[in-house]
C-alpha atoms as a PDB file:
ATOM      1  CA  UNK A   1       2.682 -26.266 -14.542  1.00  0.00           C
ATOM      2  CA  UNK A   2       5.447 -26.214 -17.172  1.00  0.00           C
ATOM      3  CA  UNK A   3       8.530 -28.228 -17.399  1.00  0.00           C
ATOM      4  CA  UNK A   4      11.505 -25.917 -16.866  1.00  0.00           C
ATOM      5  CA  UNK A   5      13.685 -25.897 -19.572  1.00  0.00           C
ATOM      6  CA  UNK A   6      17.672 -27.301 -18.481  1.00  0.00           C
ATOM      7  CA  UNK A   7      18.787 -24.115 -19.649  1.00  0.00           C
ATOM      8  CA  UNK A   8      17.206 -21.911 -17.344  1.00  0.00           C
ATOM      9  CA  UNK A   9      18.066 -23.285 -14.276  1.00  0.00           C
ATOM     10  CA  UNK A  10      21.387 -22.495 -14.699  1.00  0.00           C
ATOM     11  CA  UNK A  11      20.344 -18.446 -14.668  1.00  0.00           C
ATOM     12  CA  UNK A  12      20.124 -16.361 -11.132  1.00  0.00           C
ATOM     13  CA  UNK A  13      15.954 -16.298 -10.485  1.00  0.00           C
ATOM     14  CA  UNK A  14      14.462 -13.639  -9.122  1.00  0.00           C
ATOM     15  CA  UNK A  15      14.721 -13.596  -5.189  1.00  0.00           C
ATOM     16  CA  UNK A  16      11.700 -13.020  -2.473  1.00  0.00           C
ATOM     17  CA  UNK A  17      13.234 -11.404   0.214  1.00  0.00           C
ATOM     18  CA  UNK A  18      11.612 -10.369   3.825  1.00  0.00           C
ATOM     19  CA  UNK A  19      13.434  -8.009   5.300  1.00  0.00           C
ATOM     20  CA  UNK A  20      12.568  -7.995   9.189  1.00  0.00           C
ATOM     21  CA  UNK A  21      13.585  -5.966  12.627  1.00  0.00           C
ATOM     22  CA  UNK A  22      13.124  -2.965  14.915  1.00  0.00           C
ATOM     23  CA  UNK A  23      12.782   0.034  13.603  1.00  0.00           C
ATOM     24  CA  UNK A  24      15.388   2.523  12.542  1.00  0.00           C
ATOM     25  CA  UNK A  25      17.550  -0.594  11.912  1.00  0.00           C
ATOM     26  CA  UNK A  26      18.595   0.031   8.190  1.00  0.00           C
ATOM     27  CA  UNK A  27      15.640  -1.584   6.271  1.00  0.00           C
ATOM     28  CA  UNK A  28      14.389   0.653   3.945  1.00  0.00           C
ATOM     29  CA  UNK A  29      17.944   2.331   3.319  1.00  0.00           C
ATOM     30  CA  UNK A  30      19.828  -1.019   2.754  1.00  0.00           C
ATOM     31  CA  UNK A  31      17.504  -1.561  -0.525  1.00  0.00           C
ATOM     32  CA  UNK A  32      19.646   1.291  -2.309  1.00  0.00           C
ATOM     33  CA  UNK A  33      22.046  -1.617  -2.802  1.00  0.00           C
ATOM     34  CA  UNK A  34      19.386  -3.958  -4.392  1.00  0.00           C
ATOM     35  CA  UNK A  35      19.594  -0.832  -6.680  1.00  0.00           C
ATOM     36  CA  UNK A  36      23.040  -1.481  -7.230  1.00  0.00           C
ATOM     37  CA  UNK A  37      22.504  -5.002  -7.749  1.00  0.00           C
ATOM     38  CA  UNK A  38      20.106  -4.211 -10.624  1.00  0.00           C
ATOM     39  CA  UNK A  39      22.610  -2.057 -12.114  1.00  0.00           C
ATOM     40  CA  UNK A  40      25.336  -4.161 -12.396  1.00  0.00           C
ATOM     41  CA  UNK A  41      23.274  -7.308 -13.560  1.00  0.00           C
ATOM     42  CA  UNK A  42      21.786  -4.304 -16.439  1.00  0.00           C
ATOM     43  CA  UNK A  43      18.767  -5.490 -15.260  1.00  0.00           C
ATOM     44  CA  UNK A  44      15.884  -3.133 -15.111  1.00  0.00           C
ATOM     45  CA  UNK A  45      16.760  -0.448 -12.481  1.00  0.00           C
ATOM     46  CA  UNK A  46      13.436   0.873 -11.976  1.00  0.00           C
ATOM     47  CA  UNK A  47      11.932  -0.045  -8.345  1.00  0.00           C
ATOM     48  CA  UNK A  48       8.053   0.079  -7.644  1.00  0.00           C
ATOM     49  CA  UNK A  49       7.773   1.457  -3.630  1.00  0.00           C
ATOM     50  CA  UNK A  50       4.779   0.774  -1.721  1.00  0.00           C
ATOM     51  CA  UNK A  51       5.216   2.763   1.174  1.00  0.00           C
ATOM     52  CA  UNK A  52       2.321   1.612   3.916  1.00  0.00           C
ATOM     53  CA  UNK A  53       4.292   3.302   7.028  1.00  0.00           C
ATOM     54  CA  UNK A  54       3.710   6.795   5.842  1.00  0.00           C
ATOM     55  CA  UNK A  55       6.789   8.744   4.591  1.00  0.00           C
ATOM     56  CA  UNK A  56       8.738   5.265   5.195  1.00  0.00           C
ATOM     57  CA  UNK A  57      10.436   5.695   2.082  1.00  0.00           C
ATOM     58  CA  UNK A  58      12.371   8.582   2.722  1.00  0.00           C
ATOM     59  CA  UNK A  59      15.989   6.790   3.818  1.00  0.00           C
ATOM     60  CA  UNK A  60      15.652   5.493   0.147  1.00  0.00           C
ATOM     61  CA  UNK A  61      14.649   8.521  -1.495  1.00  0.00           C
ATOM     62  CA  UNK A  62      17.184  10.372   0.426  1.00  0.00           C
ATOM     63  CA  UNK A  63      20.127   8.031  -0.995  1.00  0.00           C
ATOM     64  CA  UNK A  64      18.798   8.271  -4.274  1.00  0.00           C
ATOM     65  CA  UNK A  65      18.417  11.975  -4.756  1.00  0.00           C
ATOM     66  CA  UNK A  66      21.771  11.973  -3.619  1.00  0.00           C
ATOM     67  CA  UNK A  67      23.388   9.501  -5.691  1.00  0.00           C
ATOM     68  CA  UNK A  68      24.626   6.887  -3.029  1.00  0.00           C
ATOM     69  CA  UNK A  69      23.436   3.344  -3.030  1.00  0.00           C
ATOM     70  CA  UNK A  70      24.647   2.828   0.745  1.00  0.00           C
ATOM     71  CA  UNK A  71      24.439   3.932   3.713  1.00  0.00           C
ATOM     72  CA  UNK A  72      28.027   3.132   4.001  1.00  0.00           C
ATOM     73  CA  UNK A  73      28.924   4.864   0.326  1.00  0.00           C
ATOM     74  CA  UNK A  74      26.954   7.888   1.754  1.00  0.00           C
ATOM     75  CA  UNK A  75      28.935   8.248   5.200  1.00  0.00           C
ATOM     76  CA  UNK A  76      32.428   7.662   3.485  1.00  0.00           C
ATOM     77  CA  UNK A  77      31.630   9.673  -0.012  1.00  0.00           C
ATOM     78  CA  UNK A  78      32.284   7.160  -1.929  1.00  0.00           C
ATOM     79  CA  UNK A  79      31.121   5.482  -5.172  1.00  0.00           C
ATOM     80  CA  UNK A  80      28.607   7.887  -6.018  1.00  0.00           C
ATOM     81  CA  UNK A  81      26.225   7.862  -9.154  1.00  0.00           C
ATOM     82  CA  UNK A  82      24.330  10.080 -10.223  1.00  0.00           C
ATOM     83  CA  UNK A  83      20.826  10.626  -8.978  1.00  0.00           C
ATOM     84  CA  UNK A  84      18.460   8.182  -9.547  1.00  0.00           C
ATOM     85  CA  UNK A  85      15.346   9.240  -7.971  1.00  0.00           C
ATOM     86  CA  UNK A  86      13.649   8.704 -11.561  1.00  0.00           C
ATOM     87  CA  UNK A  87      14.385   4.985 -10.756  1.00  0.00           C
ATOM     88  CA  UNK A  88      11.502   4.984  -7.788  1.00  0.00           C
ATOM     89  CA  UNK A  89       7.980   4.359  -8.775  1.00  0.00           C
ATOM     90  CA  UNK A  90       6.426   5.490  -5.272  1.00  0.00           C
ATOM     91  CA  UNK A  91       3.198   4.704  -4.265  1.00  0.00           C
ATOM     92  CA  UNK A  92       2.571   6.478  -0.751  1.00  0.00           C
ATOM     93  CA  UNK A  93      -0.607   5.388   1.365  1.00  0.00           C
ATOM     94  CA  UNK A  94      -1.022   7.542   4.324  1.00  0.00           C
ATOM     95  CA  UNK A  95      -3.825   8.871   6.268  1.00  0.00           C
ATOM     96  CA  UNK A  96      -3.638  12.931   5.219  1.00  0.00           C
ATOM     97  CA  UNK A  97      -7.066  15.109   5.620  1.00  0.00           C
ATOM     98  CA  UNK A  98      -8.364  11.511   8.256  1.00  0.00           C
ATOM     99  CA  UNK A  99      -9.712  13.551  11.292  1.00  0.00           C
ATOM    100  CA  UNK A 100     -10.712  11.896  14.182  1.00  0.00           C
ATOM    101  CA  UNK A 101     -13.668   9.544  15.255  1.00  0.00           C
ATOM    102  CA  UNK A 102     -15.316  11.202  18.301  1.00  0.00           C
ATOM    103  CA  UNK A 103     -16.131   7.510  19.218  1.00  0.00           C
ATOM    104  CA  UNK A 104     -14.530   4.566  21.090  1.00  0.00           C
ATOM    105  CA  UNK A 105     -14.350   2.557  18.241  1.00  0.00           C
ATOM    106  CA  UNK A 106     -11.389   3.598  15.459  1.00  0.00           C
ATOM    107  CA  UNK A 107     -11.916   4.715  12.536  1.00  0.00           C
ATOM    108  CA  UNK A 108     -12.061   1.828   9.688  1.00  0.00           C
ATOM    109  CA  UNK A 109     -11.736   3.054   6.076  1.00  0.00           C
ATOM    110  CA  UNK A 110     -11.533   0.633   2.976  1.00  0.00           C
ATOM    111  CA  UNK A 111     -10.052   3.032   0.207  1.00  0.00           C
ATOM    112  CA  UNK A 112      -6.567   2.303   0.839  1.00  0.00           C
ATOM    113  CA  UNK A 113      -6.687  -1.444  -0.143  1.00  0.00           C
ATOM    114  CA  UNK A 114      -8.882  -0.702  -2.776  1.00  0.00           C
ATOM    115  CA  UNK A 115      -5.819   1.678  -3.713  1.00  0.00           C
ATOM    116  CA  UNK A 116      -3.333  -1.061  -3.334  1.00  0.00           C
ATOM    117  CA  UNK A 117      -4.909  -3.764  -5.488  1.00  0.00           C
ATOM    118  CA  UNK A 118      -5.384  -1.153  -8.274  1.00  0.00           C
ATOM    119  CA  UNK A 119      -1.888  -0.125  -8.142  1.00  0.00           C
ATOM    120  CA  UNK A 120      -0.545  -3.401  -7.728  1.00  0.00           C
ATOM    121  CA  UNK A 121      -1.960  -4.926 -10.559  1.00  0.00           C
ATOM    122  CA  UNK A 122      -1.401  -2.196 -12.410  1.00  0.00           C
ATOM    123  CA  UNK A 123       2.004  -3.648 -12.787  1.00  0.00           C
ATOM    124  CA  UNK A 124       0.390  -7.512 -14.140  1.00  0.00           C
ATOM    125  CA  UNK A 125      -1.478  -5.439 -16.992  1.00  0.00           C
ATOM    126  CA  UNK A 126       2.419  -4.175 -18.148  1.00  0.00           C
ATOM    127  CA  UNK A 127       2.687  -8.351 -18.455  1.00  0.00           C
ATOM    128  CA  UNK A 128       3.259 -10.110 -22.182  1.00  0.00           C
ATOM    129  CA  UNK A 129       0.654 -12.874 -21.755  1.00  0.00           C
ATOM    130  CA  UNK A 130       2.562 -15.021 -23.701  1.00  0.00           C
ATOM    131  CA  UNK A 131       5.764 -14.953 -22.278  1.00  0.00           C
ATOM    132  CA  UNK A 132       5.246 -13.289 -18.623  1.00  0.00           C
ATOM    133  CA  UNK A 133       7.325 -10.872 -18.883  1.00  0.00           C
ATOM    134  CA  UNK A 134       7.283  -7.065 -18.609  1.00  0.00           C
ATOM    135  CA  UNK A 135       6.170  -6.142 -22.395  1.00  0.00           C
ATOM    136  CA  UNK A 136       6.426  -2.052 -21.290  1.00  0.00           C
ATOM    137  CA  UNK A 137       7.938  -0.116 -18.507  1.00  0.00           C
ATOM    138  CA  UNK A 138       9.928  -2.878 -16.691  1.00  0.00           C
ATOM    139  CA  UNK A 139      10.818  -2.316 -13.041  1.00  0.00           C
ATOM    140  CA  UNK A 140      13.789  -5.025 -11.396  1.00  0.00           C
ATOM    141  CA  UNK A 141      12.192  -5.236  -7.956  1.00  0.00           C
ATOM    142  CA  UNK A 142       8.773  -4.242  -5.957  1.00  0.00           C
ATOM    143  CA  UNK A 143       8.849  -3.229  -2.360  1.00  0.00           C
ATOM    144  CA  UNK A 144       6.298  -3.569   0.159  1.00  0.00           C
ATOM    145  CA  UNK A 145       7.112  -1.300   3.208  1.00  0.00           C
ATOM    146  CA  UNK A 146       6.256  -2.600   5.247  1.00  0.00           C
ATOM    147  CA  UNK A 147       3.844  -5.718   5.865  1.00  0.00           C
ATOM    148  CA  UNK A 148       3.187  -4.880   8.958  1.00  0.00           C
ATOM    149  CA  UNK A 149       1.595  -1.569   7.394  1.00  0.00           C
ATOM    150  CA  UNK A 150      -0.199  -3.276   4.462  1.00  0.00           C
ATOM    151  CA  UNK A 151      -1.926  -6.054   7.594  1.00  0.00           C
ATOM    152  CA  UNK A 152      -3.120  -2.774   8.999  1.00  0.00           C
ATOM    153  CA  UNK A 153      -4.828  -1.463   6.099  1.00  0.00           C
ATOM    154  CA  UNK A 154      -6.415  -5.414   5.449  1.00  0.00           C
ATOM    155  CA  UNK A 155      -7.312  -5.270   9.024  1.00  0.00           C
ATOM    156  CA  UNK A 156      -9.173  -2.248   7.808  1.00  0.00           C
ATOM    157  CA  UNK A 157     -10.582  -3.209   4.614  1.00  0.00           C
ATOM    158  CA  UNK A 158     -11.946  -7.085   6.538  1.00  0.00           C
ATOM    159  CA  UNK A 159     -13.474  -5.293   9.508  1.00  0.00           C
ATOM    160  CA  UNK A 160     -15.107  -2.334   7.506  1.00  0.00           C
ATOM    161  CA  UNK A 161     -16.083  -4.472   4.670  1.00  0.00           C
ATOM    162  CA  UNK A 162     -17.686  -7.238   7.150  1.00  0.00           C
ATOM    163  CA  UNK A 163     -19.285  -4.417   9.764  1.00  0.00           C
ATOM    164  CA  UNK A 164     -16.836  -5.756  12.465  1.00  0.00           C
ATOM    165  CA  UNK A 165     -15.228  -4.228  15.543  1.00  0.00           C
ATOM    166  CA  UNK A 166     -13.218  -5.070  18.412  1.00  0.00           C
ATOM    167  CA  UNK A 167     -15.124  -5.421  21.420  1.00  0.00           C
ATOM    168  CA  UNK A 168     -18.447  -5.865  20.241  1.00  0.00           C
ATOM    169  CA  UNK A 169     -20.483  -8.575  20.705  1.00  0.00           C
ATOM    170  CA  UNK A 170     -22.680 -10.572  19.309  1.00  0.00           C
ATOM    171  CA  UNK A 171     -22.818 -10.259  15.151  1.00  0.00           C
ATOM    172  CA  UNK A 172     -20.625  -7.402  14.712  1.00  0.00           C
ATOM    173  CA  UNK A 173     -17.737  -9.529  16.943  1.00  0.00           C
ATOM    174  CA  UNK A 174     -14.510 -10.650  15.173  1.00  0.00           C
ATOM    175  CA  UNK A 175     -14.417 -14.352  14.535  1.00  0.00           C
ATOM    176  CA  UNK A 176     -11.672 -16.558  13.493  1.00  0.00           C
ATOM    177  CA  UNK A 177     -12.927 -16.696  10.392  1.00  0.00           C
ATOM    178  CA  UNK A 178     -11.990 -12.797  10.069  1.00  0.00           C
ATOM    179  CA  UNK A 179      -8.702 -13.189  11.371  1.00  0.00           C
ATOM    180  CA  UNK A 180      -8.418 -15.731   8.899  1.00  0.00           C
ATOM    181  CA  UNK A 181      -9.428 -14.113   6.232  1.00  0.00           C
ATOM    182  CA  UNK A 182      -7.049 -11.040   6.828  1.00  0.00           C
ATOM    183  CA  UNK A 183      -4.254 -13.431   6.944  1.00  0.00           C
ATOM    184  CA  UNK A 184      -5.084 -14.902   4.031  1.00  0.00           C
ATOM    185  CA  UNK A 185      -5.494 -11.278   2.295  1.00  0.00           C
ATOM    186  CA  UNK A 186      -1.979 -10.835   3.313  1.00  0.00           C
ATOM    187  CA  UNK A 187      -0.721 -13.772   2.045  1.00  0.00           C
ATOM    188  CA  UNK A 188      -2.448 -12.765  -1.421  1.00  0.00           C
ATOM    189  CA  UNK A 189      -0.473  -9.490  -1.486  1.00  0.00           C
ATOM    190  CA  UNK A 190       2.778 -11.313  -1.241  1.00  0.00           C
ATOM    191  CA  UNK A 191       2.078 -14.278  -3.335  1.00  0.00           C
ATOM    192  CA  UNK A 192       1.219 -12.102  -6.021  1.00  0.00           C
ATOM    193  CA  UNK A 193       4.514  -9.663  -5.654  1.00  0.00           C
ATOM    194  CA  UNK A 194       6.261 -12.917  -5.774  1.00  0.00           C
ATOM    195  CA  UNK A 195       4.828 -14.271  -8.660  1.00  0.00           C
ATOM    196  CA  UNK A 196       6.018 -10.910 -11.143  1.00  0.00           C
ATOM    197  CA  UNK A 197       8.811 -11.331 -12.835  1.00  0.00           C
ATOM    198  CA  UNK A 198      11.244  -8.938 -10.722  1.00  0.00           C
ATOM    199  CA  UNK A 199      12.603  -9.207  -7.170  1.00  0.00           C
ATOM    200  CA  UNK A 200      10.028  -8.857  -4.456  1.00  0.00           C
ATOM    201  CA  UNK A 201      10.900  -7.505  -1.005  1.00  0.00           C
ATOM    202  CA  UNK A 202       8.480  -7.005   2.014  1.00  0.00           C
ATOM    203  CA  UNK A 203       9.874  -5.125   5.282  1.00  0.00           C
ATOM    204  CA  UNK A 204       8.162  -6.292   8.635  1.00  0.00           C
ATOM    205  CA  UNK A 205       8.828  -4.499  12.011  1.00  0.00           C
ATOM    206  CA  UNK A 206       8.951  -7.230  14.890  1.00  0.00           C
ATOM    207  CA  UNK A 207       7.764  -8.469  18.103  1.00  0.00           C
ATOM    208  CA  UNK A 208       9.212  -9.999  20.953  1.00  0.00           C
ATOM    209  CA  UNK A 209       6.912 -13.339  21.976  1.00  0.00           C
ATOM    210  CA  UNK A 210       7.293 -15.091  24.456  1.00  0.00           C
ATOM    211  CA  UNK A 211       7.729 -19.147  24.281  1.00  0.00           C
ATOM    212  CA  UNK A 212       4.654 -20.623  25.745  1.00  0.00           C
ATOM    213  CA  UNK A 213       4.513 -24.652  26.701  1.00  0.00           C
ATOM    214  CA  UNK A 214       0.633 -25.352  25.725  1.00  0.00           C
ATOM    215  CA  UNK A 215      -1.970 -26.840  28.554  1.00  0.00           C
ATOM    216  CA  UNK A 216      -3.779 -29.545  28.732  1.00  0.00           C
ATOM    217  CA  UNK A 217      -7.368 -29.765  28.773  1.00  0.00           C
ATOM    218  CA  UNK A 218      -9.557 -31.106  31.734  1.00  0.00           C
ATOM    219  CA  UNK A 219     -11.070 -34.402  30.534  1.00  0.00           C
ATOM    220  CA  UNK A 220     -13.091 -37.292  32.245  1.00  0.00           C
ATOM    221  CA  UNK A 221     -12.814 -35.970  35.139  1.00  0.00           C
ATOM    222  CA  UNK A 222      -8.906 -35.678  35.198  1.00  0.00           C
ATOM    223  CA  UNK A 223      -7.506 -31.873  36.038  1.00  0.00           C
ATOM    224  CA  UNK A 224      -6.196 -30.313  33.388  1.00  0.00           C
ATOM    225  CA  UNK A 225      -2.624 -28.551  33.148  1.00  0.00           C
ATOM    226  CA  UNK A 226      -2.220 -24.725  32.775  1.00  0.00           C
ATOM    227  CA  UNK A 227      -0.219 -23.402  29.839  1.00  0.00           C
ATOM    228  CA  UNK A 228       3.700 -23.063  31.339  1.00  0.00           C
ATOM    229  CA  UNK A 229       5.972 -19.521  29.880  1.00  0.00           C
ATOM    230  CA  UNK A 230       9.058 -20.881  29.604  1.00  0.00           C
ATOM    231  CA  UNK A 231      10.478 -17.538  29.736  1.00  0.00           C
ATOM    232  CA  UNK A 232      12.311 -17.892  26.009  1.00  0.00           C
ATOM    233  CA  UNK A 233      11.811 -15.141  24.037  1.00  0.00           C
ATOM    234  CA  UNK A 234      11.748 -15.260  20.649  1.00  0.00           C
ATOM    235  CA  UNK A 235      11.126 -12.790  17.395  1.00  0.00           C
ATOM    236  CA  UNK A 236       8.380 -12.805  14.753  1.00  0.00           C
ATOM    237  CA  UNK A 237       7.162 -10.506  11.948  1.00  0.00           C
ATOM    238  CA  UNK A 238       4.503  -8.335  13.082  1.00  0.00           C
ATOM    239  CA  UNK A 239       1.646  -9.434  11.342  1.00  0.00           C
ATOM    240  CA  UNK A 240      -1.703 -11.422  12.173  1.00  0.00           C
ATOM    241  CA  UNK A 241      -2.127 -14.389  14.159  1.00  0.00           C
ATOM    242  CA  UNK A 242      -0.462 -17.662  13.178  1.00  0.00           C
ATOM    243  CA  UNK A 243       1.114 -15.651  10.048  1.00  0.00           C
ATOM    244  CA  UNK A 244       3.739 -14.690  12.203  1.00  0.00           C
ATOM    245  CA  UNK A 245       5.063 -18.348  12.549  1.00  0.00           C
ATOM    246  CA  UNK A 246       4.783 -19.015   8.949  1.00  0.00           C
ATOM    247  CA  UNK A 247       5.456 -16.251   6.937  1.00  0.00           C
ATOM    248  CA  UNK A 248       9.180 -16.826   6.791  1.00  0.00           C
ATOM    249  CA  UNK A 249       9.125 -19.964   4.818  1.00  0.00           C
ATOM    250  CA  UNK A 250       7.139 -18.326   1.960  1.00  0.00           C
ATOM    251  CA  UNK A 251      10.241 -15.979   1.351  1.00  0.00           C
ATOM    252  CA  UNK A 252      13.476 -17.591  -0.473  1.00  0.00           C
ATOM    253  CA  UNK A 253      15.699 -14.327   1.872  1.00  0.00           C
ATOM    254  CA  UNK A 254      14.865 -13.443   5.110  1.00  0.00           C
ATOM    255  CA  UNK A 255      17.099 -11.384   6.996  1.00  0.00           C
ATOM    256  CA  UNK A 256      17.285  -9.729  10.695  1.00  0.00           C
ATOM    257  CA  UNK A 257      18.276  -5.624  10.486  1.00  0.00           C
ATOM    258  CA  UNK A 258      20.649  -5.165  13.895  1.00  0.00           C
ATOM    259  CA  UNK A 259      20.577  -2.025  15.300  1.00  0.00           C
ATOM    260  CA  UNK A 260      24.608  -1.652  13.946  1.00  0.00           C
ATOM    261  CA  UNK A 261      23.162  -1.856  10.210  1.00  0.00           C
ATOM    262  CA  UNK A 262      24.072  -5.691  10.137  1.00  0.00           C
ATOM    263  CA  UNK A 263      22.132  -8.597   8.526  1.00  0.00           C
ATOM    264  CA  UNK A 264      21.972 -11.881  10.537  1.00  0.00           C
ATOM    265  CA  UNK A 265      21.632 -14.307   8.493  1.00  0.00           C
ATOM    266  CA  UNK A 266      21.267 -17.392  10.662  1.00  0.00           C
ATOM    267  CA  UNK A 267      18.536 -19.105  12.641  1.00  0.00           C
ATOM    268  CA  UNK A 268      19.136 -19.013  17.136  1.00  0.00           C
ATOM    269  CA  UNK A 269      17.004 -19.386  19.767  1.00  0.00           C
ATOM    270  CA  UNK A 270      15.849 -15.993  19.296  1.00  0.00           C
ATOM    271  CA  UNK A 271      15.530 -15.762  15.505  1.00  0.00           C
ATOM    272  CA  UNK A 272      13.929 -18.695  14.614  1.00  0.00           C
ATOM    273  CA  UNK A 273      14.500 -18.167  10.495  1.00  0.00           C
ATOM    274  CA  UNK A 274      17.262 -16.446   8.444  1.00  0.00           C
ATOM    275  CA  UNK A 275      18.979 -16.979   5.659  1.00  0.00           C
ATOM    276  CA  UNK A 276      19.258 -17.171   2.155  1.00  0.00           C
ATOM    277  CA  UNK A 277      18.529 -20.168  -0.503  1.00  0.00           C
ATOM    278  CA  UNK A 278      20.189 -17.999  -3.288  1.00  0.00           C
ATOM    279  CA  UNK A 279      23.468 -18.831  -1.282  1.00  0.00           C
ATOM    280  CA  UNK A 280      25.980 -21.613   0.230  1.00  0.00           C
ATOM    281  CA  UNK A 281      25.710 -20.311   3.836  1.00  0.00           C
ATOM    282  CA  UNK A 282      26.489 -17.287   4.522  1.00  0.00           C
ATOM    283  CA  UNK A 283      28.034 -16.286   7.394  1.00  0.00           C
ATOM    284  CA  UNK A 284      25.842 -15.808  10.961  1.00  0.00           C
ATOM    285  CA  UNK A 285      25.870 -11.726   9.620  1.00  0.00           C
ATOM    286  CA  UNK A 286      27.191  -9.522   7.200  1.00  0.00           C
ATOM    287  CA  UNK A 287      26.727  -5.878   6.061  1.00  0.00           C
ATOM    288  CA  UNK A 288      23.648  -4.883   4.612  1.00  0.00           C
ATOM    289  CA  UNK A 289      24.527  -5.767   0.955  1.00  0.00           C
ATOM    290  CA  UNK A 290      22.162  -7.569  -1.191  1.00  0.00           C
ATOM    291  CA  UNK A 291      25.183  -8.939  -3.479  1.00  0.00           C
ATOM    292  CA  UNK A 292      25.824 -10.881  -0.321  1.00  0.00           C
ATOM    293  CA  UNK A 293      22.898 -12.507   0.071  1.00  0.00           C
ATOM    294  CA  UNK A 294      21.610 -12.751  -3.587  1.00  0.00           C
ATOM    295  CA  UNK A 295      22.524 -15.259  -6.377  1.00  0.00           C
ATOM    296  CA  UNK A 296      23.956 -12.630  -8.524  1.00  0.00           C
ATOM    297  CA  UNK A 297      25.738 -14.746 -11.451  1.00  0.00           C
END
């Protein structure tokens, strides 16, 4: 890797931000003000959308055809723009003319992530190789909505493209190795949003788990000790497996949607990561703003 000249670290970098909670919560809406964020910094206002929960992207388009950046702006009437719709590069993956299996087992189809890689690194060939950055058509940020969508068309894709199902047996059973290797595929989707030279944001609906004390083993003839639910409850992305326990440290913002259109912004027992490196700490929530979370200069 190359040393980082002094002089650049003294410029705002480009954030990753996960953007997590139930649904109807003010995800997708609250990135009209990463819009405004863009604006203001005259970066590049033009925003790739992958939308992976089918018509997801409407609260955005809506606010953009509109010419509000807020929800907030749009309820009061205030500080509108004009329309930027043209701003939103939207790539929609949904499931239209898919009729149904007349068999137990779903119905697994791998075009969609072959979709997604193309498009996706459609945006790396717009790259300089020299310098990194965008050499034509430059967008500010690229949206994943959400992850928990794009893990379902992985899930997919690994399963199809390895003849696996649930509840089979034998060779066609899923392993840990497939699990695994979905994560992993995951993983590869965000690292490589990340890595362009734009924000990256990834929405993830959530689960409640529940906090589980592990067992212990029976060994040399000793009994063993049953796992123990503590009854703590605690929230994770929804995504696969152990991802859901790690994702959050890959992402520089990650921030809890409340169902009042607030942004908590601080671990608890509940939440077990929020907050924003970008920032000197924040309070435990504000409004859904991305100048309030974001090292804006």
């Amino acid at each position: 890797m190359a040393l980082i000249a002094a002089d650049q670290l003294t410029a705002p970098q480009f954030a990753s931000i996960l953007l997590m909670g139930p649904p109807k919560t003010g995800k997708t809406s609250s990135l009209g003000t990463l819009h405004r964020v863009l604006r203001k910094r005259r970066l590049p206002t033009k925003m790739a959308f992958f939308d992976l929960d089918e018509d997801g992207a409407e609260p955005l388009l809506r606010l953009a055809r509109d010419g509000f950046e807020s929800i907030d702006d749009a309820r009061k009437n205030i500080n509108r723009i004009d329309p930027w719709l043209n701003d939103i590069e939207l790539h929609r993956f949904n499931t239209a003319g898919l009729r149904m299996k007349d068999t137990v087992t779903p119905n697994r189809r791998d075009k969609l992530a072959h979709d997604y890689i193309t498009e996706l690194n459609e945006y790396f060939d717009r790259l300089d190789n020299r310098t990194g950055t965008f050499r034509e058509k430059a967008i500010g940020a690229i949206i994943n909505d959400s992850i928990t969508g794009l893990t379902d068309i992985f899930e997919d894709f690994v399963f199809s493209t390895r003849q696996r199902e649930i509840g089979e047996e034998g060779p066609k059973a899923i392993s840990f190795n497939d699990w695994r290797l979905l994560a992993e595929k995951v993983m590869e989707a965000y690292k490589s949003c990340k890595s362009l030279p734009c924000y990256s944001v990834f929405t993830a609906h959530v689960e409640t788990r529940q906090q589980i004390i592990p067992g212990v083993p029976a060994q040399g003839g000793r009994a063993g000790i049953e796992p123990i639910a503590t009854h703590k409850v605690y929230d994770v992305p929804l995504v696969t497996g152990q991802l859901r326990d790690r994702i959050a440290k890959d992402f520089g913002v990650v921030l809890y949607t409340t169902p009042d259109y607030k942004w908590r912004t601080r671990p608890s027992e509940q939440l077990r990561s929020a907050g924003s490196r970008g920032r000197y700490e924040l309070p435990p929530e504000v409004g859904q703003d991305f100048a309030e979370v974001l090292d804006v200069g």
